[in-house]
Protein backbone atom coordinates (compact mmCIF):
# COMPACT_ATOMS: atom_id res chain seq x y z
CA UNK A 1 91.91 142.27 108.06
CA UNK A 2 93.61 140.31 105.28
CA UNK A 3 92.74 140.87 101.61
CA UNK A 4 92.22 136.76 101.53
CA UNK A 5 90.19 136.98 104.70
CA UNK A 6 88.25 139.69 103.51
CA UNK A 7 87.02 138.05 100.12
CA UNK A 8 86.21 134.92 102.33
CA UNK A 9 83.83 136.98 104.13
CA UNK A 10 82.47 138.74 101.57
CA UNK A 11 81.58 135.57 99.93
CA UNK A 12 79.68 134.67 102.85
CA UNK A 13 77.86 137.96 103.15
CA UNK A 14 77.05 137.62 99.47
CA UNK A 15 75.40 134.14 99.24
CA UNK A 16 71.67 135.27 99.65
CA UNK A 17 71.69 137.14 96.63
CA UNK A 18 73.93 134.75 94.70
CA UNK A 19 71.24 131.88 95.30
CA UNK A 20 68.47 134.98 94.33
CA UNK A 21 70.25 135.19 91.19
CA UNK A 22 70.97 131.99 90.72
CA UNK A 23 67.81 130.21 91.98
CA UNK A 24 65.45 130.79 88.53
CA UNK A 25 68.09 129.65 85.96
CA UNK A 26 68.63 126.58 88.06
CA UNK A 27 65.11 125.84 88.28
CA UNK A 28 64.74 126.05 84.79
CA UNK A 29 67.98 123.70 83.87
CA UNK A 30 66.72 121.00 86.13
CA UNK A 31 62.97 120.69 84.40
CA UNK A 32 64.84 120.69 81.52
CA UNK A 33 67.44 118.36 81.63
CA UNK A 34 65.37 116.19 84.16
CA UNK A 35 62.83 114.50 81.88
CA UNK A 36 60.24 112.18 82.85
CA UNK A 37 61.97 109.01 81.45
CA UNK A 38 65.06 109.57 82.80
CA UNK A 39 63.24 110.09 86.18
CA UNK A 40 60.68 107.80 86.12
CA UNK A 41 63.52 104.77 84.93
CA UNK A 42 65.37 105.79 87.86
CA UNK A 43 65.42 103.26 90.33
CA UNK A 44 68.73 104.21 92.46
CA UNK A 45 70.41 107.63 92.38
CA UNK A 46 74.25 107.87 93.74
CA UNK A 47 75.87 111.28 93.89
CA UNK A 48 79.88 111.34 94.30
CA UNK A 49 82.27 113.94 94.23
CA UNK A 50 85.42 115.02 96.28
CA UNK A 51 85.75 117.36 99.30
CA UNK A 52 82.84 120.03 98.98
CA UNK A 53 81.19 118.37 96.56
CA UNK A 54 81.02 115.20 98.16
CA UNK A 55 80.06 117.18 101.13
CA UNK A 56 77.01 118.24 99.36
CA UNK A 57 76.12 114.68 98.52
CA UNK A 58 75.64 113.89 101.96
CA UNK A 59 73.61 117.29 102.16
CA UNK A 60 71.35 115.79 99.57
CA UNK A 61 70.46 112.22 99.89
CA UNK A 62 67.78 112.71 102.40
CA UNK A 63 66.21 114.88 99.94
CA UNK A 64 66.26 112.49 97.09
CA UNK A 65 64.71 109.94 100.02
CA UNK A 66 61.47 112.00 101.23
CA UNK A 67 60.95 114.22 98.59
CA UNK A 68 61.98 112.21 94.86
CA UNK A 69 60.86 108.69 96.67
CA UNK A 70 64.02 107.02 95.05
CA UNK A 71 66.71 105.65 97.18
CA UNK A 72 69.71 107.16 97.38
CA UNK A 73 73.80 107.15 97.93
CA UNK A 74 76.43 109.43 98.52
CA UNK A 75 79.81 107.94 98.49
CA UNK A 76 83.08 109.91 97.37
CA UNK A 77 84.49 109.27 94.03
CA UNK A 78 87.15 106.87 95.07
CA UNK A 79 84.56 104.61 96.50
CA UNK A 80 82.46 104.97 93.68
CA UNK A 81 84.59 104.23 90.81
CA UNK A 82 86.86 102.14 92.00
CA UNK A 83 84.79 100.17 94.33
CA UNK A 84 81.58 100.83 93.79
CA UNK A 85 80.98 101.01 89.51
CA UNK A 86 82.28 97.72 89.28
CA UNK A 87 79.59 95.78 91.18
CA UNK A 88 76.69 97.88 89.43
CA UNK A 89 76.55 95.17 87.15
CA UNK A 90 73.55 92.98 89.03
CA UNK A 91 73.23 88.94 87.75
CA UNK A 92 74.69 89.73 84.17
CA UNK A 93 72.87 92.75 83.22
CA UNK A 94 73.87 96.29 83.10
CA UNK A 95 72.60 98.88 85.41
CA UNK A 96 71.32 100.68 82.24
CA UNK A 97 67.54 102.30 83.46
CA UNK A 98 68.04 101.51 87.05
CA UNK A 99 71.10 103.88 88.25
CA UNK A 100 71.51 107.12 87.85
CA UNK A 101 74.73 108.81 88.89
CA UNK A 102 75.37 112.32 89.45
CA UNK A 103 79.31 113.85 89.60
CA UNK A 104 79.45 116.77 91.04
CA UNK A 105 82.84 118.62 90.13
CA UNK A 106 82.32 122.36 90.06
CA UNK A 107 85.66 123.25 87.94
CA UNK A 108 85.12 119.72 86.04
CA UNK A 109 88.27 118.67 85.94
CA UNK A 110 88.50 116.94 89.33
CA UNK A 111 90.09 113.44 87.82
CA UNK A 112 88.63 110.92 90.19
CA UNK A 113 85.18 112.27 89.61
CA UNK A 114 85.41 112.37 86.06
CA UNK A 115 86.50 108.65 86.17
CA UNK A 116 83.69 107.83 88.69
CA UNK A 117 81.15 109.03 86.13
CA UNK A 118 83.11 107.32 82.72
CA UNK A 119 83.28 104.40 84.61
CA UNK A 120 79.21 104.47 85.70
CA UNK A 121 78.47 105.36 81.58
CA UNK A 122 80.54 101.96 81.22
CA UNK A 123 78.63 99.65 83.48
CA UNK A 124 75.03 101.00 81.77
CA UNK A 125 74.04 104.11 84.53
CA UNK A 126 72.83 107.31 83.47
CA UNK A 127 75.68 109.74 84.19
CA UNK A 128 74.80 113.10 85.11
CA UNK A 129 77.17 116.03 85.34
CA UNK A 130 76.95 118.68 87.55
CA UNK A 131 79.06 121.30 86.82
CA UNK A 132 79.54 125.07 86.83
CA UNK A 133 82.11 124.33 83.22
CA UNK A 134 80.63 123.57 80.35
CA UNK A 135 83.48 122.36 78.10
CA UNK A 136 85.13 120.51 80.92
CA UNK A 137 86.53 116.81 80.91
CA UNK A 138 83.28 115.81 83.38
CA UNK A 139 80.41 117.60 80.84
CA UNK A 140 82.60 115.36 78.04
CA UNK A 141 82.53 112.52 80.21
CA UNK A 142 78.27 112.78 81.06
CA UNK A 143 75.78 111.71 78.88
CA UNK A 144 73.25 114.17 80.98
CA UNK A 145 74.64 117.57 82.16
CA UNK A 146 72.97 119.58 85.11
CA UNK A 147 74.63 123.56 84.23
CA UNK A 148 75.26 125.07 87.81
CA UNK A 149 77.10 128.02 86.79
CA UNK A 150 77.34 131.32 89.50
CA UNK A 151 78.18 134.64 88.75
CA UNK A 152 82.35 135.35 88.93
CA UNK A 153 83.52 136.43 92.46
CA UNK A 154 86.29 139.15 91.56
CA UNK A 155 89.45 137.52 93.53
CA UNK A 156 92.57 136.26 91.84
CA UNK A 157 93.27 134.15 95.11
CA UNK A 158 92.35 130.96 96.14
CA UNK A 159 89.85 131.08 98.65
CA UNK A 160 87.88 128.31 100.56
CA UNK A 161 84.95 127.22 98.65
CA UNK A 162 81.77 128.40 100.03
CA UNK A 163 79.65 129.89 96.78
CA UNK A 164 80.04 126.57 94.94
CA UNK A 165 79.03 124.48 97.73
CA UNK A 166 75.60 126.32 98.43
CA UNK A 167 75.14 126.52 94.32
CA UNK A 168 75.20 122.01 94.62
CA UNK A 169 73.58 121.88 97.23
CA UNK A 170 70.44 124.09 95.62
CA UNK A 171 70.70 122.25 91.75
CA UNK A 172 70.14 119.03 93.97
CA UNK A 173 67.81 119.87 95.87
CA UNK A 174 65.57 121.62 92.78
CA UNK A 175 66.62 118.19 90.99
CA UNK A 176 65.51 116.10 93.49
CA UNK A 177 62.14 118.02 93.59
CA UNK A 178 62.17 117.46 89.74
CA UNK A 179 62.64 113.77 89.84
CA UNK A 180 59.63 113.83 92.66
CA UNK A 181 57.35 115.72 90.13
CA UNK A 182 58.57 113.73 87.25
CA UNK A 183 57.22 110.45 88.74
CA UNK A 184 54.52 111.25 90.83
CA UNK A 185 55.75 111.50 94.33
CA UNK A 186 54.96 114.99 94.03
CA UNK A 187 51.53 116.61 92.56
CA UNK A 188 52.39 119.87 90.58
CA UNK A 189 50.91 121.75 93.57
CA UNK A 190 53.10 120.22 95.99
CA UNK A 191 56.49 120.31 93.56
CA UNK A 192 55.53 124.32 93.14
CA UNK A 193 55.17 124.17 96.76
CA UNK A 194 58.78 122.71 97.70
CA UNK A 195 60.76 125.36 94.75
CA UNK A 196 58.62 128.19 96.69
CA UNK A 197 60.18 126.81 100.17
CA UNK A 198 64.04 126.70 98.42
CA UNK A 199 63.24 130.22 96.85
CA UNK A 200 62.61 131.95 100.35
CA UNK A 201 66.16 130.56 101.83
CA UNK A 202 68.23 133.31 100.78
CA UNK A 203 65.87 135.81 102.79
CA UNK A 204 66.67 133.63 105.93
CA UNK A 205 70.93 133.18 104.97
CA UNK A 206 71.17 137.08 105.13
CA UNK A 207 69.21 137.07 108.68
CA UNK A 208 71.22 134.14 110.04
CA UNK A 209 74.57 135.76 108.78
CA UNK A 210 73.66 139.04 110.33
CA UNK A 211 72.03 137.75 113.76
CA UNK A 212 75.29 135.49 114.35
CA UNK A 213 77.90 137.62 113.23
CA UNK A 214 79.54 139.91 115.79
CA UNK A 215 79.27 136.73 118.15
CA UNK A 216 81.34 134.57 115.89
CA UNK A 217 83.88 136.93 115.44
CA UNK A 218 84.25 137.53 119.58
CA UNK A 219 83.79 133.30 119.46
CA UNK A 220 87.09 133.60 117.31
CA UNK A 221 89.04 135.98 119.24
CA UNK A 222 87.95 134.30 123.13
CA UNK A 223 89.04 130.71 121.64
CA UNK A 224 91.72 132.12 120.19
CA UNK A 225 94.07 128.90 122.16
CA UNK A 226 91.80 126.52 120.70
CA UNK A 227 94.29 123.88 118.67
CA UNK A 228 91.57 121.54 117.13
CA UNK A 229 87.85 121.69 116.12
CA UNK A 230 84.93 118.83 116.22
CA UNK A 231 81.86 119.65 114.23
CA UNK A 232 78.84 117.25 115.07
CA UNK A 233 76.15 116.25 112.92
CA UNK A 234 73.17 113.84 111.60
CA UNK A 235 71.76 112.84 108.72
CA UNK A 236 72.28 115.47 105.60
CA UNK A 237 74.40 117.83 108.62
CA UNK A 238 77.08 115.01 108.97
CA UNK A 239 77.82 116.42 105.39
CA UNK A 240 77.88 119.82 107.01
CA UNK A 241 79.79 118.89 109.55
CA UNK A 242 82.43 117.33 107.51
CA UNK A 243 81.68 120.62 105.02
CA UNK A 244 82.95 122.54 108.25
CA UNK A 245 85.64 120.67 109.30
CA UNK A 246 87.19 121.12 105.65
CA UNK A 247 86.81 124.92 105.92
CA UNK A 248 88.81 125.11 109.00
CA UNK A 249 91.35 123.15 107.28
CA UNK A 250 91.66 125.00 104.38
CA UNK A 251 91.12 128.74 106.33
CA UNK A 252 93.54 128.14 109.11
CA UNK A 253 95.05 125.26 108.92
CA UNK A 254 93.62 123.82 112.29
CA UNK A 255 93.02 120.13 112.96
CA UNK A 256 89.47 119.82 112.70
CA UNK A 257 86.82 116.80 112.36
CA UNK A 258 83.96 115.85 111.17
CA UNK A 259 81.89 113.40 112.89
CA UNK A 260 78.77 111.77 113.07
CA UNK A 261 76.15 113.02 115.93
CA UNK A 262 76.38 108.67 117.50
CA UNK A 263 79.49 108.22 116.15
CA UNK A 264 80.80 111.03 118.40
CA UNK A 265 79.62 109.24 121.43
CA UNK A 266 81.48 106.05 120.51
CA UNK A 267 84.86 107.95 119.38
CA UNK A 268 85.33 111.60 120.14
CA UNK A 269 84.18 110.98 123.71
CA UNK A 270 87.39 109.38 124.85
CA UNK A 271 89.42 112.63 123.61
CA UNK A 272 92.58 113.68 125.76
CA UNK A 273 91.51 117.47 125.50
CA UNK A 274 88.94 118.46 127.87
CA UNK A 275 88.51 121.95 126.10
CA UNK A 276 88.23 121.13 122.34
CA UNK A 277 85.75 122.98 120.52
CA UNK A 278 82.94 120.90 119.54
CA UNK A 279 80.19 122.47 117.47
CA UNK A 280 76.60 120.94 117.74
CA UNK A 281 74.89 121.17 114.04
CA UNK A 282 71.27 120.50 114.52
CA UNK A 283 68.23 121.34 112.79
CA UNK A 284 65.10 119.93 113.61
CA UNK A 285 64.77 116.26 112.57
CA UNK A 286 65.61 112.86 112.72
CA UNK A 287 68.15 113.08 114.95
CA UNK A 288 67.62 115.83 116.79
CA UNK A 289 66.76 113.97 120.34
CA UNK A 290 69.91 112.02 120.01
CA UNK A 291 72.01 115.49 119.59
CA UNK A 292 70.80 116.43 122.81
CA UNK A 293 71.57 113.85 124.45
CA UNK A 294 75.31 114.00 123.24
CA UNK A 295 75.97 117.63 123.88
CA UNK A 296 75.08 116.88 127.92
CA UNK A 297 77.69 114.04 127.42
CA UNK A 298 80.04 116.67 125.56
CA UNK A 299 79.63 119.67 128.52
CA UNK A 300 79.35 116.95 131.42
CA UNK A 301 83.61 116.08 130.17
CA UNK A 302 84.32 120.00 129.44
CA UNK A 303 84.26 120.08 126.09
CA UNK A 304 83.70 123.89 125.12
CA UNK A 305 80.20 123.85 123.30
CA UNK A 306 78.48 125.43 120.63
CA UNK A 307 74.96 124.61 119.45
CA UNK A 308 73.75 125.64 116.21
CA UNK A 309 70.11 125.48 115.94
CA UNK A 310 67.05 126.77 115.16
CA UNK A 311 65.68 130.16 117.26
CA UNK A 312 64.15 129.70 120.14
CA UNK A 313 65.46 126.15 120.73
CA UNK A 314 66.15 125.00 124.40
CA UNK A 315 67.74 121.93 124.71
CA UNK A 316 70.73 121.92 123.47
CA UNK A 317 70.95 125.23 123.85
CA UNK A 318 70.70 124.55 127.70
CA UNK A 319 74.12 122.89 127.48
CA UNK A 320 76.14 125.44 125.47
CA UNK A 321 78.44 128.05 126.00
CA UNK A 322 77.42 130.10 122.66
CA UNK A 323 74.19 129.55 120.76
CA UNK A 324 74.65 130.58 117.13
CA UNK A 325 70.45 130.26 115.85
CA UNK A 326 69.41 129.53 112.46
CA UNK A 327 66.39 132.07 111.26
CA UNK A 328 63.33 130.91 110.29
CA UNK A 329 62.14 126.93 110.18
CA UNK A 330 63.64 124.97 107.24
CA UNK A 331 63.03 121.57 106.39
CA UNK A 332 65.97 119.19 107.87
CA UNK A 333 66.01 118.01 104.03
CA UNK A 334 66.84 121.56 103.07
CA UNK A 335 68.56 122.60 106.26
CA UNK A 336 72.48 122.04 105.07
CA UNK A 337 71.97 125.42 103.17
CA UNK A 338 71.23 127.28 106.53
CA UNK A 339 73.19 125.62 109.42
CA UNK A 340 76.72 125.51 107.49
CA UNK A 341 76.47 129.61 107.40
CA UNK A 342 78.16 130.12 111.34
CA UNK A 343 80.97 127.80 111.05
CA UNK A 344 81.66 129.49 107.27
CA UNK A 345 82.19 132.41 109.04
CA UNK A 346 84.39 131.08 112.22
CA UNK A 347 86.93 129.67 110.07
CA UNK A 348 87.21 133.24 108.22
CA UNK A 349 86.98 134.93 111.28
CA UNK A 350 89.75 132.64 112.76
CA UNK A 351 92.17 132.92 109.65
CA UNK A 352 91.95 136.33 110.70
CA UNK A 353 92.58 135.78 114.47
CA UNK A 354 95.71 134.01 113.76
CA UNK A 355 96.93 136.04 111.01
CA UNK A 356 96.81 132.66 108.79
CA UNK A 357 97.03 132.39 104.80
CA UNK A 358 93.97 130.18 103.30
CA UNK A 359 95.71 126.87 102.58
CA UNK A 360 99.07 127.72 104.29
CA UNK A 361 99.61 129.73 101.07
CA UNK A 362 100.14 126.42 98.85
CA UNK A 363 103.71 126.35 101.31
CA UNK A 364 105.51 123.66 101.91
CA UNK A 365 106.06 121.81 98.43
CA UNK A 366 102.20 122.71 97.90
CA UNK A 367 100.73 124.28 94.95
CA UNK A 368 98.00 126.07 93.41
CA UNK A 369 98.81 124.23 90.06
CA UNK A 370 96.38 121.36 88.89
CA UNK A 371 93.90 122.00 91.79
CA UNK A 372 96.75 120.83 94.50
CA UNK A 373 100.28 120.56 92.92
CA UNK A 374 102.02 117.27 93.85
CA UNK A 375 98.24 115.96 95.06
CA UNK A 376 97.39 115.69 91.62
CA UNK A 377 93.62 116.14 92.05
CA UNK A 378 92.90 117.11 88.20
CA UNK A 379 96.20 115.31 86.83
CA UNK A 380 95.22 112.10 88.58
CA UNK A 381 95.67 108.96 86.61
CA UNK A 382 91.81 108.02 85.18
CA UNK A 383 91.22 104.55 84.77
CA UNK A 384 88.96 103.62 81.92
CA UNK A 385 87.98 100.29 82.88
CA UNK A 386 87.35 98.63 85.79
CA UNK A 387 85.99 95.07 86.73
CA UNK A 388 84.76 92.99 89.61
């Protein structure tokens, strides 16, 4: 096993007890920062970031829906600030004490999400910074800042993202049980209730990691000819599926999509490749009937399944060649936490199968520099104004 490899996994391994750590001081920063009139003015919440954190967006608007009772977006920070920001002006008047807008950017320099939030601040939102860096460009950019810092992971090298992701995804979910509390959706009781739910999850990520983990790794080694990935989800787990898809990417360097559980039926269906991987990401929920229905079309063309989903499930199950299960019932609200854990640990599992460097070792004109070299993800050009 690789060194990179390695530290992949045992950042996976180690994410119950980071969120343990983690999960008071969080708490704590989002009843702070969080007041009741910045909730109870809030009549519209967007959330935009880039790659992961945009990812955890997705994982969070249903959240904001059921349990804050404020409507909510997730949209990426190119369609936010450049088309987006400039229509949150509505008849004349500034979106001042009807939008808030959170920017997720864990490192805080990410330019396009800094803009996305300078340019909100501009058109009258409340811009809200979530950010593990205090004295970034994004904090400086926020009038409101959420601090999501985790503890250091001791490894020099790049490796794909999976602490940071699971840190967002639990400051938004405290903050949207905040905003709930804060006007009223939520009694105390039932707020308490919720954070006592979130604060159990880590007990069932170490039993889903451990139940699911000698399978993945024999998944990785009997796919081994496998050339592209499909990860299928609904709701907040079309975030996780496009969350899984990117790790893939960034582990091995293998084709890999993200795709909406309908969307698959209307697109993905017509594939050349009888044989390509398609995972099945499916709590309980919304869209959970639908899923089913899908993965009979998926097996009925010889697509090789997988169905992630809760213990005990049948189903889906019924149409799989590998069921990874989630332990323990979570919320679908809550579930992107839980059912991104398996495919975290194929794509480390497969970087090691193929003997591949995370990112294609920043080869090929790429670089580590600026968060992506000639991509110019920090060193983007930020536009400060920006009109209809």
């Amino acid at each position: 096993m690789s060194l990179k490899t390695s530290a992949m996994l045992q950042q996976v391994h180690g994410l119950a007890d980071m969120l343990w750590e983690c999960f008071e001081s969080f708490d704590e920063e989002s009843r702070r920062v969080l007041d009741s009139e910045l909730c109870v003015s809030a009549k519209r919440i967007l959330i935009t970031g880039c790659g992961d954190s945009h990812h955890a967006a997705l994982g969070a608007r249903l959240a904001f829906h059921t349990i804050a009772g404020v409507p909510c977006e997730a949209l990426s920070s190119l369609q936010f600030s450049r088309y987006t920001a400039p229509f949150l002006y509505s008849s004349g008047s500034s979106a001042l004490d009807t939008d808030v807008v959170i920017g997720i950017s864990v490192s805080g320099e990410v330019a396009r999400t800094i803009e996305a939030l300078r340019l909100a601040g501009k058109a009258g939102a409340t811009a809200v910074a979530l950010t593990g860096s205090l004295d970034s460009r994004i904090a400086r950019s926020a009038q409101v800042v959420l601090k999501t810092v985790v503890p250091p992971f001791p490894s020099a090298a790049p490796i794909p993202g999976v602490r940071s992701y699971a840190a967002s995804l639990m400051m938004l979910y405290l903050s949207a049980i905040q905003v709930g509390q804060m006007r009223g959706t939520l009694t105390a009781a039932e707020a308490d209730q919720l954070r006592g739910e979130l604060s159990s999850l880590p007990l069932a990520i170490a039993e889903t990691v451990s139940a699911n983990e000698e399978r993945i790794k024999k998944l990785a080694e009997d796919w081994a000819d496998a050339s592209e990935f499909v990860f299928v989800g609904g709701g907040p787990n079309y975030g996780t599926a496009l969350f899984s898809a990117a790790k893939i990417l960034e582990a091995s360097g293998d084709p890999a999509v993200g795709q909406d559980t309908e969307e698959w039926a209307h697109l993905q269906y017509f594939a050349r490749e009888p044989r390509t991987p398609t995972f099945f990401i499916v709590p309980e929920g919304r869209s959970s009937d639908r899923a089913g229905e899908v993965a009979v079309a998926a097996k009925a063309i010889g697509r090789r399944v997988v169905a992630i989903v809760p213990e005990g499930e049948q189903t889906i199950s019924a149409q799989a060649d590998v069921v990874l299960p989630v332990m323990e019932g979570v919320r679908e609200a809550f579930s992107p936490l839980l059912y991104c854990l398996a495919t975290e640990l194929f794509a480390a599992y497969r970087a090691q199968v193929l003997d591949e460097p995370f990112f294609r070792d920043f080869s090929g004109g790429r670089s580590v520099k600026e968060g992506g070299g000639i991509s110019r993800i920090q060193s983007s050009v930020i536009q400060e104004e920006t009109h209809p």
